[in-house]
C-alpha atoms as a PDB file:
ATOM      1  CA  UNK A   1       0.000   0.000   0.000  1.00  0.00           C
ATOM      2  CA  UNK A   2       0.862   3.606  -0.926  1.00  0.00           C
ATOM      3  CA  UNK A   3       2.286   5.540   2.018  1.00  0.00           C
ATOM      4  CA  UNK A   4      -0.259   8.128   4.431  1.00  0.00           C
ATOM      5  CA  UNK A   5       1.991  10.905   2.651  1.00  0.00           C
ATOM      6  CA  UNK A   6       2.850   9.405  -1.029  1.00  0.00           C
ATOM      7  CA  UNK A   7       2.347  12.659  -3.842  1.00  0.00           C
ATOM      8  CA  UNK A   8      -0.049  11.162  -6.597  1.00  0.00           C
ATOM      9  CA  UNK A   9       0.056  13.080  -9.940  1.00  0.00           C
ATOM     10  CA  UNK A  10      -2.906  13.683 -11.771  1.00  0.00           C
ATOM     11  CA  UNK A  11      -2.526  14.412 -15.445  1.00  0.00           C
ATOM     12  CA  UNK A  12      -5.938  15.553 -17.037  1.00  0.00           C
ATOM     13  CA  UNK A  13      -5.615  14.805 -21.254  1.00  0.00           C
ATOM     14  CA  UNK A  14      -8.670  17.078 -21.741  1.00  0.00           C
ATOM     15  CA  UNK A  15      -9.606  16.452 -25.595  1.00  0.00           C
ATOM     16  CA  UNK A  16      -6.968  14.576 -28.020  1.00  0.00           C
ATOM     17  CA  UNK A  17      -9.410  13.295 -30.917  1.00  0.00           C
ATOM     18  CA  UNK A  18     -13.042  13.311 -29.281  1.00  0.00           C
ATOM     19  CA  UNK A  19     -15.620  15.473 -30.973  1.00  0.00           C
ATOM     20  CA  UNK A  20     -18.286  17.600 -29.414  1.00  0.00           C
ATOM     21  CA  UNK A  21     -20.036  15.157 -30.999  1.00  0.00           C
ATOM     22  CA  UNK A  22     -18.941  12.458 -28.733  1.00  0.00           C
ATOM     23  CA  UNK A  23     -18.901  14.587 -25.873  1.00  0.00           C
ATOM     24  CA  UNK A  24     -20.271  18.257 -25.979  1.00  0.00           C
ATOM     25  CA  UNK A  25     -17.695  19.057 -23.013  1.00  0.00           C
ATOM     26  CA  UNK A  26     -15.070  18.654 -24.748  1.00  0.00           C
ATOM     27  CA  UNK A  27     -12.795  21.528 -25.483  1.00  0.00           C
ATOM     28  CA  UNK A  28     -11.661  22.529 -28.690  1.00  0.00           C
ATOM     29  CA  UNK A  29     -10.804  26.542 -29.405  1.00  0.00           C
ATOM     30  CA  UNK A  30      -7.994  27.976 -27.570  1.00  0.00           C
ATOM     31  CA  UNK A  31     -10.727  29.758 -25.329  1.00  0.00           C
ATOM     32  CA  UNK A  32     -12.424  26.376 -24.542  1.00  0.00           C
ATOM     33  CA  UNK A  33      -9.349  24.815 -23.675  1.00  0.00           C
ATOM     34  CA  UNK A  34      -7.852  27.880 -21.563  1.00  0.00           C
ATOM     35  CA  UNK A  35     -11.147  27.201 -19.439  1.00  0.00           C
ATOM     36  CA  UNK A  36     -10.981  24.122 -19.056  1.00  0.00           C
ATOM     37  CA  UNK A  37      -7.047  23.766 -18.264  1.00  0.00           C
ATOM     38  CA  UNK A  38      -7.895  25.761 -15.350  1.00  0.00           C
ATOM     39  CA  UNK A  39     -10.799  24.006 -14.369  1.00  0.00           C
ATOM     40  CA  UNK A  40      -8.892  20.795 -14.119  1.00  0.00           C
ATOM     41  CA  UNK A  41      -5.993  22.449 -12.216  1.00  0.00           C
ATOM     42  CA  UNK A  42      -8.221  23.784  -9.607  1.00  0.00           C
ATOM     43  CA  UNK A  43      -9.789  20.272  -9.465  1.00  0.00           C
ATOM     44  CA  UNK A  44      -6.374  18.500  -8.666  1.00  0.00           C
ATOM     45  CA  UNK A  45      -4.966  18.025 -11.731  1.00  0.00           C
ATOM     46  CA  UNK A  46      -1.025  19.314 -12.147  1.00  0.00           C
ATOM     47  CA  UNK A  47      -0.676  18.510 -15.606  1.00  0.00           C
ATOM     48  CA  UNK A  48      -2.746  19.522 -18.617  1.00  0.00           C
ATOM     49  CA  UNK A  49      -2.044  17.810 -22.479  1.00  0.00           C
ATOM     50  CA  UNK A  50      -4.815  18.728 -25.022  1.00  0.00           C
ATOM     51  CA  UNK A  51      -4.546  18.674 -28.979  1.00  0.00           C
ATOM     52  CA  UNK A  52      -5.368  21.710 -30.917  1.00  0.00           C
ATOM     53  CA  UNK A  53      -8.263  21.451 -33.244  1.00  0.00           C
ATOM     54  CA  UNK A  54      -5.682  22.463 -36.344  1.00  0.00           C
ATOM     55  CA  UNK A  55      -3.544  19.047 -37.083  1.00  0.00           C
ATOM     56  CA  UNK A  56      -2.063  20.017 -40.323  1.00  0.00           C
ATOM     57  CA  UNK A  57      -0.233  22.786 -39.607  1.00  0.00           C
ATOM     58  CA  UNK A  58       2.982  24.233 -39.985  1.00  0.00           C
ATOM     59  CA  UNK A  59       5.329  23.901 -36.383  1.00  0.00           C
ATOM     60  CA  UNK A  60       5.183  28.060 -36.456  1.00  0.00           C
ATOM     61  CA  UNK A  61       1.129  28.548 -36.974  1.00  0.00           C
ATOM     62  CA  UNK A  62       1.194  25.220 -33.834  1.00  0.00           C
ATOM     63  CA  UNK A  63       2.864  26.889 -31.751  1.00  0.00           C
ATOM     64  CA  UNK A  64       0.802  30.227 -32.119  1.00  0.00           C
ATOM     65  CA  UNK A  65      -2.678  28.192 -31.824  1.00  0.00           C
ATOM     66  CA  UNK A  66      -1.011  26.874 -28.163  1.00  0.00           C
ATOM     67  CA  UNK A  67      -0.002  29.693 -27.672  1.00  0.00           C
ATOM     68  CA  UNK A  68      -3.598  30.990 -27.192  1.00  0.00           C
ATOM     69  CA  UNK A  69      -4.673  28.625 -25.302  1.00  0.00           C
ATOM     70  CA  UNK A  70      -2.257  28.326 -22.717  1.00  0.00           C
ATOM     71  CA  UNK A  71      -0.906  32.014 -22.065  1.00  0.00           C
ATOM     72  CA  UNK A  72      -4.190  32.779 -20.299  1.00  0.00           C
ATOM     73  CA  UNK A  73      -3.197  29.291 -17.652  1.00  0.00           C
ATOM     74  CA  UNK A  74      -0.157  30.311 -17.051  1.00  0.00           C
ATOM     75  CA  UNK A  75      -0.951  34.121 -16.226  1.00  0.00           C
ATOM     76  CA  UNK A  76      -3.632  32.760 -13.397  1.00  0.00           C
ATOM     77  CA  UNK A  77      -1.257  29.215 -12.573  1.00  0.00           C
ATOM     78  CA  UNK A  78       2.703  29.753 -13.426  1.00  0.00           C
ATOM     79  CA  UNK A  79       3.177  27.046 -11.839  1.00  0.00           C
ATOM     80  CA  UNK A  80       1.189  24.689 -14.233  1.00  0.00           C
ATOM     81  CA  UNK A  81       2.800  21.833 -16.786  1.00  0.00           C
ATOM     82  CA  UNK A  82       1.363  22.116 -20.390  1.00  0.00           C
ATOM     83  CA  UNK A  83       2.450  19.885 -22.610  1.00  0.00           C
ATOM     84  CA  UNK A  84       1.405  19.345 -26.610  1.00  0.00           C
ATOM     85  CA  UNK A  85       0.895  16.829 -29.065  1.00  0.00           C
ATOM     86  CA  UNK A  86       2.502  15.463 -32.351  1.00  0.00           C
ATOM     87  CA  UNK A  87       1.573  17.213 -35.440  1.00  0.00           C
ATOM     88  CA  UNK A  88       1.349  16.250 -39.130  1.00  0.00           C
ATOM     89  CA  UNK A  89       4.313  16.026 -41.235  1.00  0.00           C
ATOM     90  CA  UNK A  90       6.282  13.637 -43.705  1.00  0.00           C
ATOM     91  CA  UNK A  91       9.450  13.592 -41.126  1.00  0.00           C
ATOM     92  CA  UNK A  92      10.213  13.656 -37.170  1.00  0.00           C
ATOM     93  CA  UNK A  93      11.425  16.914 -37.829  1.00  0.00           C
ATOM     94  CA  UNK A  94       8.050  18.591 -38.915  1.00  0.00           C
ATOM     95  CA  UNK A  95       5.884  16.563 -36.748  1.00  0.00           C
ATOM     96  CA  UNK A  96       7.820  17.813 -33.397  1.00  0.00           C
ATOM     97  CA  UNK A  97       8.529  21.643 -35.316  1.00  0.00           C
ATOM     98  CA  UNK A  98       6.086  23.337 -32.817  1.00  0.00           C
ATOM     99  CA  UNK A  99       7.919  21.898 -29.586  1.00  0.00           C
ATOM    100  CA  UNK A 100      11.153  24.035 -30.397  1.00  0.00           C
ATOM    101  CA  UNK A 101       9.127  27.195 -30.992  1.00  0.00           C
ATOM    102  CA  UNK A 102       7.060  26.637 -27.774  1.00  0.00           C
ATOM    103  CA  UNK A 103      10.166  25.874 -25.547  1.00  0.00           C
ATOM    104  CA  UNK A 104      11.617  29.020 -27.221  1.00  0.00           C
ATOM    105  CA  UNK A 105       8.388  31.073 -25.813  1.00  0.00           C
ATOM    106  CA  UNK A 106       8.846  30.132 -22.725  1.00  0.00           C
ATOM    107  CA  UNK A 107       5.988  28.298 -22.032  1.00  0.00           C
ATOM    108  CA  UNK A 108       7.089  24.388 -21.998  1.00  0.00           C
ATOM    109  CA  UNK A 109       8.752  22.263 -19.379  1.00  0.00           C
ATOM    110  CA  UNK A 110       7.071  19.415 -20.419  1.00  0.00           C
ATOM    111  CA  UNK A 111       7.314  17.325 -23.525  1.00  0.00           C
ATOM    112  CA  UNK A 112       5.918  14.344 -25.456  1.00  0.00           C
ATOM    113  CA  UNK A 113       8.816  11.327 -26.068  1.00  0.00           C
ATOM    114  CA  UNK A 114       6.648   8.417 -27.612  1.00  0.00           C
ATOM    115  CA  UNK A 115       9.125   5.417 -27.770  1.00  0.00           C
ATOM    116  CA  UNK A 116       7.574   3.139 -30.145  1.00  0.00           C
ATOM    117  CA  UNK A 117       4.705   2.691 -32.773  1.00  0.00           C
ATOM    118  CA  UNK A 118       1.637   1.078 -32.984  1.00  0.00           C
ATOM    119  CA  UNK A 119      -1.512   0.291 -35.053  1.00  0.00           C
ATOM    120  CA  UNK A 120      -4.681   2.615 -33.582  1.00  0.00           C
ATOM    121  CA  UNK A 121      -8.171   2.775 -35.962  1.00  0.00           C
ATOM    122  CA  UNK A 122     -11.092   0.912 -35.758  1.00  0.00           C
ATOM    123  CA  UNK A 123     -12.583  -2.368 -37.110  1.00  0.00           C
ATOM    124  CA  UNK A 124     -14.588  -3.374 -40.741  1.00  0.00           C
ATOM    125  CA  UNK A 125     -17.684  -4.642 -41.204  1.00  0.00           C
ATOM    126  CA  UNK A 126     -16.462  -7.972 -40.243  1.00  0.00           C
ATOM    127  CA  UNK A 127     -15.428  -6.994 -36.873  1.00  0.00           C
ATOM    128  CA  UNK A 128     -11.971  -6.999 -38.044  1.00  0.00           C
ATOM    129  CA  UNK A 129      -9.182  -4.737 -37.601  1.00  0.00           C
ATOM    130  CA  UNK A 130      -8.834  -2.416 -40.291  1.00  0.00           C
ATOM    131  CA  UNK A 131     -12.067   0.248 -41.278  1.00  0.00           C
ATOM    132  CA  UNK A 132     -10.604   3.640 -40.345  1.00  0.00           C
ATOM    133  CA  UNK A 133      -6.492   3.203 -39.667  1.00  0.00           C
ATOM    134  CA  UNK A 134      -3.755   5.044 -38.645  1.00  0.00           C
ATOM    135  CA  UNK A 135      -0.204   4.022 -37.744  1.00  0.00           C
ATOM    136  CA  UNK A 136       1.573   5.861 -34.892  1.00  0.00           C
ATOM    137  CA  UNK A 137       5.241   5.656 -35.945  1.00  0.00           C
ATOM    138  CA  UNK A 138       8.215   6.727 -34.228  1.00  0.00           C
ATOM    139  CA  UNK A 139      11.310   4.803 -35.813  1.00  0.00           C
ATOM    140  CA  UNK A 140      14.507   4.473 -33.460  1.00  0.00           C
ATOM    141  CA  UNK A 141      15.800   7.406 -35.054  1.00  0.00           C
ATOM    142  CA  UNK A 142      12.811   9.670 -34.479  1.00  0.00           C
ATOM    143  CA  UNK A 143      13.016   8.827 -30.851  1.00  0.00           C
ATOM    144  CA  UNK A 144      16.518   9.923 -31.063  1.00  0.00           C
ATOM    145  CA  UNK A 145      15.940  13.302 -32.410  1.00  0.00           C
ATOM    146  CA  UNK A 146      12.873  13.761 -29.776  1.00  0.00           C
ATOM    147  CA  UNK A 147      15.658  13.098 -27.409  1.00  0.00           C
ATOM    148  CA  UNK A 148      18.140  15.250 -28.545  1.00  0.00           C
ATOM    149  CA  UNK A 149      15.367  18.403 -28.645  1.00  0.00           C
ATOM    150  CA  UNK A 150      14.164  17.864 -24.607  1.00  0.00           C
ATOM    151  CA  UNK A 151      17.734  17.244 -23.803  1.00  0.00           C
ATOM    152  CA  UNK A 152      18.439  21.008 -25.560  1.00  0.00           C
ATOM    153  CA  UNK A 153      15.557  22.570 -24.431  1.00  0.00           C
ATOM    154  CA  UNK A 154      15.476  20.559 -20.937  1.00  0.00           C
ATOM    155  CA  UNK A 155      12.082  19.140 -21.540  1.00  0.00           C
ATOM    156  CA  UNK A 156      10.932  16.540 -19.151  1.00  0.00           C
ATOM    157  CA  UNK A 157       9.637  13.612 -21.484  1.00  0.00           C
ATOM    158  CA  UNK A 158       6.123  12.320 -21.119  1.00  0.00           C
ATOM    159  CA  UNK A 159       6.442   9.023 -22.719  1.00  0.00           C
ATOM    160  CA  UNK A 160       3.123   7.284 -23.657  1.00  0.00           C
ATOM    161  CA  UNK A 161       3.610   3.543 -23.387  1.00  0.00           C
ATOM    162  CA  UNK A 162       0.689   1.548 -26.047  1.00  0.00           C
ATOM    163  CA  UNK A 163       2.714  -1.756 -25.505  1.00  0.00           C
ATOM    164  CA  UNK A 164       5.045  -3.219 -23.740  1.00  0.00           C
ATOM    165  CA  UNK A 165       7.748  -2.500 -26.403  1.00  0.00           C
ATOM    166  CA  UNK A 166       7.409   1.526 -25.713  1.00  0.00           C
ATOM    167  CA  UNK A 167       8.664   0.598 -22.179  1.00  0.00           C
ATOM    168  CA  UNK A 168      11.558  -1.620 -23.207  1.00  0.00           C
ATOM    169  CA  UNK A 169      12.981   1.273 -25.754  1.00  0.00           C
ATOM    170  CA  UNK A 170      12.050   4.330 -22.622  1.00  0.00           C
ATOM    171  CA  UNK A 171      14.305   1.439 -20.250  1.00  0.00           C
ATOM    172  CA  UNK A 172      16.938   1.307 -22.763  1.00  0.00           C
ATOM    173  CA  UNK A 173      17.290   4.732 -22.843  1.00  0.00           C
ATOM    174  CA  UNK A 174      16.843   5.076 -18.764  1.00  0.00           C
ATOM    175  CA  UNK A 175      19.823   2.299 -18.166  1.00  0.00           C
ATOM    176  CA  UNK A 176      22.096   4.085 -20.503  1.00  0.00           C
ATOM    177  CA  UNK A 177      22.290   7.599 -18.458  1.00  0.00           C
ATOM    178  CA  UNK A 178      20.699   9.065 -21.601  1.00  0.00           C
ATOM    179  CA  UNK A 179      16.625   9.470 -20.173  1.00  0.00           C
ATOM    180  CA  UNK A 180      16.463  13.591 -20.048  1.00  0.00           C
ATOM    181  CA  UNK A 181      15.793  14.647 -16.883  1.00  0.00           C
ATOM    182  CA  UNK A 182      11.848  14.631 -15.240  1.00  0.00           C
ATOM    183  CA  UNK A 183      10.681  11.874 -17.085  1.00  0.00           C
ATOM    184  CA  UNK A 184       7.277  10.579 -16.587  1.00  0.00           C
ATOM    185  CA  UNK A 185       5.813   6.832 -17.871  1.00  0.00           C
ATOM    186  CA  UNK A 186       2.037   6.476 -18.566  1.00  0.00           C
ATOM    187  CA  UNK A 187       0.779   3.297 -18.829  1.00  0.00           C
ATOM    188  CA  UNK A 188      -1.670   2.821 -21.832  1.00  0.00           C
ATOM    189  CA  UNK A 189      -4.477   0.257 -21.422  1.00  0.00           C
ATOM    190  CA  UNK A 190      -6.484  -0.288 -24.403  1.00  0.00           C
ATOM    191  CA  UNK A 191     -10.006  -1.152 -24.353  1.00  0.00           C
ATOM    192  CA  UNK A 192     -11.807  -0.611 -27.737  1.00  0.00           C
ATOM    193  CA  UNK A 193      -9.986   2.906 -28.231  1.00  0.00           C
ATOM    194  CA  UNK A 194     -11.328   4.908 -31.394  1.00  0.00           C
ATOM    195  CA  UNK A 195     -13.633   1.769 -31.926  1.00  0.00           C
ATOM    196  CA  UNK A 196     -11.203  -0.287 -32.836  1.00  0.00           C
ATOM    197  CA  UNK A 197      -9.868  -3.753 -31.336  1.00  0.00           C
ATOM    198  CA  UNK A 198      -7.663  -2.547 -29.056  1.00  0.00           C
ATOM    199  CA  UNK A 199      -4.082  -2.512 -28.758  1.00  0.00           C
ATOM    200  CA  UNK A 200      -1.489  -3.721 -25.637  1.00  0.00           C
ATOM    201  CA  UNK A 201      -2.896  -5.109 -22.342  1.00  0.00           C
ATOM    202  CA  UNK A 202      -6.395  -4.655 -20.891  1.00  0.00           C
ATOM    203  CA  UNK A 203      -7.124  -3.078 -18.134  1.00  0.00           C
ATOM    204  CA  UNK A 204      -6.510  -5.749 -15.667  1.00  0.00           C
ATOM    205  CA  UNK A 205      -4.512  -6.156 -12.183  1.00  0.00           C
ATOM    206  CA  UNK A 206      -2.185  -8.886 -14.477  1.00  0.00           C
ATOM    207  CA  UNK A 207      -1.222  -6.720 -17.304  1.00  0.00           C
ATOM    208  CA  UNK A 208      -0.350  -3.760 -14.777  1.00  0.00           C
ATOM    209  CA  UNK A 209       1.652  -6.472 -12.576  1.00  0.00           C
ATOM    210  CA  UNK A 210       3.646  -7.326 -15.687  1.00  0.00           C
ATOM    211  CA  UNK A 211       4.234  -3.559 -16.397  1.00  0.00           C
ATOM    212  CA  UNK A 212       5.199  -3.384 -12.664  1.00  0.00           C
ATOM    213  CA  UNK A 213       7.974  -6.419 -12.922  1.00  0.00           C
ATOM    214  CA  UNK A 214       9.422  -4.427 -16.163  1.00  0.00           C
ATOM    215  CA  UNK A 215       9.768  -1.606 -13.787  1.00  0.00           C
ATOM    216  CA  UNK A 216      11.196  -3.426 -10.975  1.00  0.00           C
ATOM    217  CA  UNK A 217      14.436  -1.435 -10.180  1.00  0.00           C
ATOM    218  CA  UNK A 218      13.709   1.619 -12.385  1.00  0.00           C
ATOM    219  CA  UNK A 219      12.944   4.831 -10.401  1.00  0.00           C
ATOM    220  CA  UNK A 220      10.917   6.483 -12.841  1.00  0.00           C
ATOM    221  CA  UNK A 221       7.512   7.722 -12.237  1.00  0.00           C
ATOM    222  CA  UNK A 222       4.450   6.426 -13.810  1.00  0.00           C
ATOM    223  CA  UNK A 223       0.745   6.486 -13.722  1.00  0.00           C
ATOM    224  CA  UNK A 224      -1.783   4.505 -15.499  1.00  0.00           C
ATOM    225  CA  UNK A 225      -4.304   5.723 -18.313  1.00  0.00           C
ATOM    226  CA  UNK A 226      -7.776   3.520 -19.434  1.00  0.00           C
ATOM    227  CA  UNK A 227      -8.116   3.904 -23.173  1.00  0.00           C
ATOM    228  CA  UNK A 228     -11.396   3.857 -24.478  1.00  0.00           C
ATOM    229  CA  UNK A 229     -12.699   3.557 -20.742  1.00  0.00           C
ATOM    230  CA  UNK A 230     -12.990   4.866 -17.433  1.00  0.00           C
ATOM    231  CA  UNK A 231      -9.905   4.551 -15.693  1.00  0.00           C
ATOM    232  CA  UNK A 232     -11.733   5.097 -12.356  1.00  0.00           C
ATOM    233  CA  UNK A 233     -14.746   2.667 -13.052  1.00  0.00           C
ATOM    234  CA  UNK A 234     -12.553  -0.233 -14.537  1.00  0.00           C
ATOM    235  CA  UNK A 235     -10.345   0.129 -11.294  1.00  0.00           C
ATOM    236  CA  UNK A 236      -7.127   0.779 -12.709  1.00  0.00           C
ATOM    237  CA  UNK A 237      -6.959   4.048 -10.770  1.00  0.00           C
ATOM    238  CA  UNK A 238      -7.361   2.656  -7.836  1.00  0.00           C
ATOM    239  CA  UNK A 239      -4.799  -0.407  -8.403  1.00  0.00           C
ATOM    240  CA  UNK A 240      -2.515   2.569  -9.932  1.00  0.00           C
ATOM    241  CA  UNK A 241      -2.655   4.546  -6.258  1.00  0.00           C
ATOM    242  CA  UNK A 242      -2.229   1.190  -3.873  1.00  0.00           C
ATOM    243  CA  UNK A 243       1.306   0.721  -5.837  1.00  0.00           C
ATOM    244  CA  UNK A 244       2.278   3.948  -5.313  1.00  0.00           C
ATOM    245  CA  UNK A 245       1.660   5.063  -9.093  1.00  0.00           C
ATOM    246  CA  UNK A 246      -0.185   7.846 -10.404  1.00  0.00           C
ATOM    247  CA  UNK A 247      -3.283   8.622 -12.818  1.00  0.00           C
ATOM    248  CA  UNK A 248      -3.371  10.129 -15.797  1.00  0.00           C
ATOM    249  CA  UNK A 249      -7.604  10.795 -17.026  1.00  0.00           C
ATOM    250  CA  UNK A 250      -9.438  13.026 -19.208  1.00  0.00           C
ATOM    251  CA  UNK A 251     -12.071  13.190 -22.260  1.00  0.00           C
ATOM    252  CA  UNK A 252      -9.413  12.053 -24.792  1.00  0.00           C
ATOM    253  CA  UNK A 253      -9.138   8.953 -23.060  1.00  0.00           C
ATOM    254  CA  UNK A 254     -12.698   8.451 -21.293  1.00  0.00           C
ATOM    255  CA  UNK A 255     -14.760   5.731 -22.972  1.00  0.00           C
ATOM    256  CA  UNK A 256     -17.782   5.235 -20.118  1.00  0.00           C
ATOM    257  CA  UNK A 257     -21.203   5.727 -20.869  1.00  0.00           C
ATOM    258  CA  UNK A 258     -22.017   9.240 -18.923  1.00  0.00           C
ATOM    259  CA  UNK A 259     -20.895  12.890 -20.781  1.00  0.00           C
ATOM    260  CA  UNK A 260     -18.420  14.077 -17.620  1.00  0.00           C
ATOM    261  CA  UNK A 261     -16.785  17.427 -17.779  1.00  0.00           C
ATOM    262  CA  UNK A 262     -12.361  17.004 -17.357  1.00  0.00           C
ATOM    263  CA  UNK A 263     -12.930  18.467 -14.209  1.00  0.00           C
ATOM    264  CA  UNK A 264     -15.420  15.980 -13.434  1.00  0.00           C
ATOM    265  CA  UNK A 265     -12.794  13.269 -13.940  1.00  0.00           C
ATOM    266  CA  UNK A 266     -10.195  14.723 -12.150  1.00  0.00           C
ATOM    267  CA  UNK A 267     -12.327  15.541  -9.311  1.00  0.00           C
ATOM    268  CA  UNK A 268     -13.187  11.811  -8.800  1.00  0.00           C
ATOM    269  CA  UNK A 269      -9.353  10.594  -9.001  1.00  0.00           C
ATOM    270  CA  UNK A 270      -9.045  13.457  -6.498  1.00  0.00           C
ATOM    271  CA  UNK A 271     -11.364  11.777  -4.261  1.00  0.00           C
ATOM    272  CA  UNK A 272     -10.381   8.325  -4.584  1.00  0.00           C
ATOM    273  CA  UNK A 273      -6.253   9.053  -3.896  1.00  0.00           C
ATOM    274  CA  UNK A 274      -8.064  10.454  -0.432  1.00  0.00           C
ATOM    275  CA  UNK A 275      -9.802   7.606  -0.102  1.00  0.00           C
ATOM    276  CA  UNK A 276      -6.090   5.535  -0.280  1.00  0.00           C
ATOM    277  CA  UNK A 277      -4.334   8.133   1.294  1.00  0.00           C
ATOM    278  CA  UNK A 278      -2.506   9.604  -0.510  1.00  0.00           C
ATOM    279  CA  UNK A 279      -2.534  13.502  -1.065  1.00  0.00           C
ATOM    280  CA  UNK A 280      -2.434  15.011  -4.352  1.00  0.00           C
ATOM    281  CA  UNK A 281       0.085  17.060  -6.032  1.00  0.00           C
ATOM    282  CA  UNK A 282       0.613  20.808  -6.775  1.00  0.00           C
ATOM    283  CA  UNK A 283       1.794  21.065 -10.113  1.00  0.00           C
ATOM    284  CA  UNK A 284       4.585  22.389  -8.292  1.00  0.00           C
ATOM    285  CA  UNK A 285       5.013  19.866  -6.294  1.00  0.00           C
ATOM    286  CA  UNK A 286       4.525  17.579  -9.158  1.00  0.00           C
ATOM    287  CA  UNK A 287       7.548  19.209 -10.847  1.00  0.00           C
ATOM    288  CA  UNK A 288      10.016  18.233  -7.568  1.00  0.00           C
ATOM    289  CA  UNK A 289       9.060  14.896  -7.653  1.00  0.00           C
ATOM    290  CA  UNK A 290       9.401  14.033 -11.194  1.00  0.00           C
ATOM    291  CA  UNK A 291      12.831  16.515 -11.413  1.00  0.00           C
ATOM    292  CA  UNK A 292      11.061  19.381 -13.647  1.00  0.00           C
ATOM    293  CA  UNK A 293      12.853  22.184 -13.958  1.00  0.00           C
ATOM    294  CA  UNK A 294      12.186  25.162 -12.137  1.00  0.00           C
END
């Protein structure tokens, strides 16, 4: 069990590719996503990733449309960690343009470092994989170059882990001194994400115990996200806070049958780390115990 004074993290991933249509709270202008930063920081949360609605996008015109949303957080919380998403591009080097110019505003302490790729869409009319497809690719070398930016910019890496390969490349890179500083592992469980047939381990007590004995000796930080769920209502938040881990939740990832506000869903991790006992981070806070910068 998680000790009486153990820091839990709360990320809150407040829209990534789900509609209004889906979910008519989800945010989606600059203004919508300002509001509802906050809201999730005042509900717990200490770390806020959200997509912009413009994908295809120069890293220049990105970085403006974050930009918007994010210098009106960080007048009213400083103190907060904002972090992006990939954009569109034929190489590494246009898909990650917008993380230089950010870092170069001022504004980022906090960046993506995806270590491996992975099939995400949905299934066909036979209930087969395939239908609507899209393959998340980061080659060795692109995770080199994503290294080489947060170690220039000190960016802490958030490094989304889809299967268990993601963690053995992010351990590779931990064992051999070369892991920038502040990293932070979330734990993907897929159950039916974008409609599809899921990808890496369920949502189960095994397949985080397995994650757990690939951890074994490794002091990095990580938390535990329910794709195409409820992290909460599937109980992988609660296993996440008896081991001492931490929770990331939010409409991108939310899959249960209600039409919950991010606040909403941060508020009830909130509630159930008090329940375990452990107290929730500060986003400063959050920073000293993953080794942020300041």
């Amino acid at each position: 069990m998680a000790r009486s004074d153990e820091l839990v993290i709360i990320e809150a991933a407040i829209n990534g590719v789900t509609s209004k249509a889906a979910n008519p709270n989800t945010p989606q202008t600059p203004a919508e996503i300002a509001r509802d930063a906050l809201g999730c920081l005042g509900a717990g949360a200490a770390i806020v990733h959200n997509h912009n609605a413009e994908y295809a996008v120069a890293g220049a015109r990105a970085a403006e449309i974050y930009l918007d949303a994010w210098r009106p957080v960080l007048r009213e919380r400083p103190d907060a960690l904002l972090y992006p998403t990939l954009g569109f591009g034929a190489t590494i080097a246009e898909r990650y343009a917008h993380v230089p110019f950010l870092a170069e505003a001022g504004v980022l302490r906090m960046s993506f470092l995806d270590t491996g790729s992975v099939n995400l869409g949905g299934v066909d009319d036979q209930g087969l994989p395939g239908g609507a497809e899209f393959v998340y690719v980061n080659s060795f070398a692109d995770i080199r170059y994503k290294v080489a930016v947060c170690e220039r910019y000190g960016l802490a890496p958030s490094i989304a882990v889809f299967e268990p390969g993601f963690l053995r490349t992010a351990l590779a890179y931990e064992r051999a001194g070369r892991m920038p500083k502040g990293a932070f592992i979330k734990l993907y469980f897929g159950d039916g994400y974008l409609g599809g047939a899921g990808f890496g381990l369920p949502p189960t007590r095994r397949a985080l115990d397995a994650y757990l004995e690939m951890l074994e000796g490794c002091h990095l930080a990580w938390a535990v996200a329910a794709l195409g769920a409820d992290v909460v209502e599937c109980g992988m938040a609660r296993l996440a806070l008896e081991r001492g881990g931490h929770v990331r939740v939010g409409l991108e990832d939310y899959g249960g049958a209600e039409k919950p506000r991010n606040a909403d869903l941060v508020t009830q991790v909130a509630t159930l780390a008090r329940e375990v006992g452990r107290r929730v981070a500060t986003p400063a806070e959050a920073a000293e115990l993953l080794g942020v910068r300041s």
